[in-house]
Protein backbone atom coordinates (compact mmCIF):
# COMPACT_ATOMS: atom_id res chain seq x y z
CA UNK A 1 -83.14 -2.27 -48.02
CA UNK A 2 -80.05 -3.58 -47.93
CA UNK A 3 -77.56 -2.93 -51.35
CA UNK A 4 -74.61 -4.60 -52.47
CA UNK A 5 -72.01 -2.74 -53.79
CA UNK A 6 -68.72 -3.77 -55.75
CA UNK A 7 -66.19 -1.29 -58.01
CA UNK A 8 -65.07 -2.93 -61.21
CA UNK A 9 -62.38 -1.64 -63.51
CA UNK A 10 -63.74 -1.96 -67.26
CA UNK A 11 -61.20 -2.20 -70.30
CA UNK A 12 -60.22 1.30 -70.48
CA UNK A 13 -59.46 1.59 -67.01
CA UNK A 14 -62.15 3.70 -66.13
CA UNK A 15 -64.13 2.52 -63.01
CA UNK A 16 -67.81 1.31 -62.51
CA UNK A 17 -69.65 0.65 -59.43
CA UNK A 18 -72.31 -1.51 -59.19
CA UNK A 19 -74.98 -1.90 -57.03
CA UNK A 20 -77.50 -4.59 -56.57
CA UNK A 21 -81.13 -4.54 -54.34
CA UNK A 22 -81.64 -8.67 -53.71
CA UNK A 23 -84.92 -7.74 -52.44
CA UNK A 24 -85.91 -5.67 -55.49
CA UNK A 25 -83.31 -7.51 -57.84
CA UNK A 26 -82.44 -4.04 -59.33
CA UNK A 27 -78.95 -4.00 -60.66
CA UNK A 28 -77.81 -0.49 -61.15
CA UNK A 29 -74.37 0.09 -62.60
CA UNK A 30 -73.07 3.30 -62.24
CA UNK A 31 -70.42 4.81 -64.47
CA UNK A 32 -70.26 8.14 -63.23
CA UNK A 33 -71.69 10.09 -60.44
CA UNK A 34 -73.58 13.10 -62.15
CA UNK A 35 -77.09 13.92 -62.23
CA UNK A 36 -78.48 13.03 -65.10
CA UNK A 37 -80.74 15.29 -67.53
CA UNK A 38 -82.12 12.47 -69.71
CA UNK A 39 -83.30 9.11 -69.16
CA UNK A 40 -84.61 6.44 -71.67
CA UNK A 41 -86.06 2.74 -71.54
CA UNK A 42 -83.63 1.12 -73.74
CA UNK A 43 -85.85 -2.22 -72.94
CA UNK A 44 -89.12 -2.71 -70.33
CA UNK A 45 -86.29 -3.40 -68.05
CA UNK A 46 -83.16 -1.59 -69.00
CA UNK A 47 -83.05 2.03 -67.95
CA UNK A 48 -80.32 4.39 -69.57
CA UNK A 49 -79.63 7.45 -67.55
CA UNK A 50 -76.91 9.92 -69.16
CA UNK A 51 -76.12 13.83 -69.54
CA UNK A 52 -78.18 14.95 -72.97
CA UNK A 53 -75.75 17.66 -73.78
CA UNK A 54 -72.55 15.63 -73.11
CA UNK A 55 -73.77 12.26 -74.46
CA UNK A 56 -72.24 10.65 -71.84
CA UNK A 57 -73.70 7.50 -70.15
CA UNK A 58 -74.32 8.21 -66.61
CA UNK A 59 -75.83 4.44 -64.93
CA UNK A 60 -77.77 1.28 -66.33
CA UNK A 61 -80.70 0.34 -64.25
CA UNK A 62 -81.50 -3.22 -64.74
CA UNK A 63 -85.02 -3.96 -63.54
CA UNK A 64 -85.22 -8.36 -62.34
CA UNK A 65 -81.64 -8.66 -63.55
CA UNK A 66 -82.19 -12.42 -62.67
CA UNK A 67 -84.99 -13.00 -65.13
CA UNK A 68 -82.83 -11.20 -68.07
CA UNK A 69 -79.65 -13.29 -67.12
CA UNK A 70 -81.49 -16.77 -67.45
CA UNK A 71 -80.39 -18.50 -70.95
CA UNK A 72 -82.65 -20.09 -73.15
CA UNK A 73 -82.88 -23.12 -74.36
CA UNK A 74 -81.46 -21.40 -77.50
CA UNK A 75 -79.29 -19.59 -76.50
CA UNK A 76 -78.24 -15.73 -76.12
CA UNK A 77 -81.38 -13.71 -74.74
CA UNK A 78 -81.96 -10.62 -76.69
CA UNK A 79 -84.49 -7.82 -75.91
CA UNK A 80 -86.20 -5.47 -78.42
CA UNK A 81 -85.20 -2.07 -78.06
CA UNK A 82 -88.15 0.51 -77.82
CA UNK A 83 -86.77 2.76 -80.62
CA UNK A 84 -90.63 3.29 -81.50
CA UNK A 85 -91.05 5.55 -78.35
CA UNK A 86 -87.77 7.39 -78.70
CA UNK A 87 -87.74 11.07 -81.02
CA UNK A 88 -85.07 10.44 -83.52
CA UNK A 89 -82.96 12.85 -81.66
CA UNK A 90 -82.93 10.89 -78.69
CA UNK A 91 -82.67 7.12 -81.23
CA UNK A 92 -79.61 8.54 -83.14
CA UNK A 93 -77.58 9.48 -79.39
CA UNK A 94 -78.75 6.20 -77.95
CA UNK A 95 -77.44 3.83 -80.54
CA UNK A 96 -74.08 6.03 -80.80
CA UNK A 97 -73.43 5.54 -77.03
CA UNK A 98 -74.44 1.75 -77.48
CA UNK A 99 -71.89 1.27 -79.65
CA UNK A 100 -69.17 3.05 -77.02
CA UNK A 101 -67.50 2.37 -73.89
CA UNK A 102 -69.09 1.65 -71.44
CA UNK A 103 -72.36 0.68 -72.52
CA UNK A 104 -71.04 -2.17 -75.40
CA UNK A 105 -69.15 -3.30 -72.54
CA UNK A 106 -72.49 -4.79 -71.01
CA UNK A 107 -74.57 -4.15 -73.98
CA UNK A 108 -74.28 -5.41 -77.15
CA UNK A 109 -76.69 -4.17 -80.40
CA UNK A 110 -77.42 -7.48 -82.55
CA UNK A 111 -79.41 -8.23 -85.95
CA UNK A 112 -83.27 -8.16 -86.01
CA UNK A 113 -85.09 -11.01 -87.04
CA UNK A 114 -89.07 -10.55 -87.82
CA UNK A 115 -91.17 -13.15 -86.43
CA UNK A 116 -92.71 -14.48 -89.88
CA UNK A 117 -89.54 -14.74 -91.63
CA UNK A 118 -86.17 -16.39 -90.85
CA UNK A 119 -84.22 -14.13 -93.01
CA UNK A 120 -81.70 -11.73 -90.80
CA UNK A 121 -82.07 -8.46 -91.22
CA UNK A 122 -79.38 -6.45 -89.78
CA UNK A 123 -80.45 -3.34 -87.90
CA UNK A 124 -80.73 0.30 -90.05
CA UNK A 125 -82.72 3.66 -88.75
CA UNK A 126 -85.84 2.10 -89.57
CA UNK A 127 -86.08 -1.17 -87.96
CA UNK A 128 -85.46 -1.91 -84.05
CA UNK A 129 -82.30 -3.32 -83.48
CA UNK A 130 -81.92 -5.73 -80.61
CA UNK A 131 -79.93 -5.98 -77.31
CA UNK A 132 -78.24 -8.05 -75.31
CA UNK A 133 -76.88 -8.26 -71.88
CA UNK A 134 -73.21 -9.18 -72.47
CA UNK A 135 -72.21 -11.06 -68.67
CA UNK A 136 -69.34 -10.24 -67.44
């Protein structure tokens, strides 16, 4: 296996690595190396890994990182969060370190839309919000 790596600096200075498996096409982006004592699916193919008692975001694991980087025909891809599986524990830390350096500097929470209504609904504590992969 044979990874690419590349350091970034991010907006507040603070410095990323990421790493990338073309064979797997597993992006992982690391923001701190720590073990991490928590780990959620944020989406079937976005892995958050961070330190429960800290609340600090340890790596993103982004599982065929080609296939969530394709546009559509519409537009910005978004993903549904799995907010369903998480306790609300877990769901209330989550979407505060989505909304914080250095995850909203890849990840970005939108509005929910259902599927039988056109309305926008933007996202509270009882509705899935979604995400999307901001490129850099």
């Amino acid at each position: 296996m044979k990874l690419e790596k590349q350091e970034l600096t991010l907006k507040t200075g603070q410095k990323v690595l990421y790493e990338y498996d073309p064979d797997g096409d597993l992006l992982e982006i690391i923001f701190q190396q720590a073990e991490a004592t928590s780990a959620v699916e944020l989406t079937e193919s976005i892995i958050l890994r961070f330190n429960w008692d800290t609340n600090q975001p340890l790596s993103l694991s982004f599982i065929s990182i080609s296939h969530l980087m394709q546009p559509s025909e519409y537009g910005e891809v978004h993903f549904q969060l799995l907010t369903d599986e998480w306790p609300v524990e877990t769901k209330d830390k989550i979407l505060m370190m989505l909304r914080q350096s250095p995850l909203n500097e890849f990840l970005a929470i939108s509005s929910y839309t259902t599927a039988h209504t056109h309305q926008i609904i933007p996202p509270d504590n009882d509705q899935s919000p979604q995400l999307s992969v901001l490129v850099a």
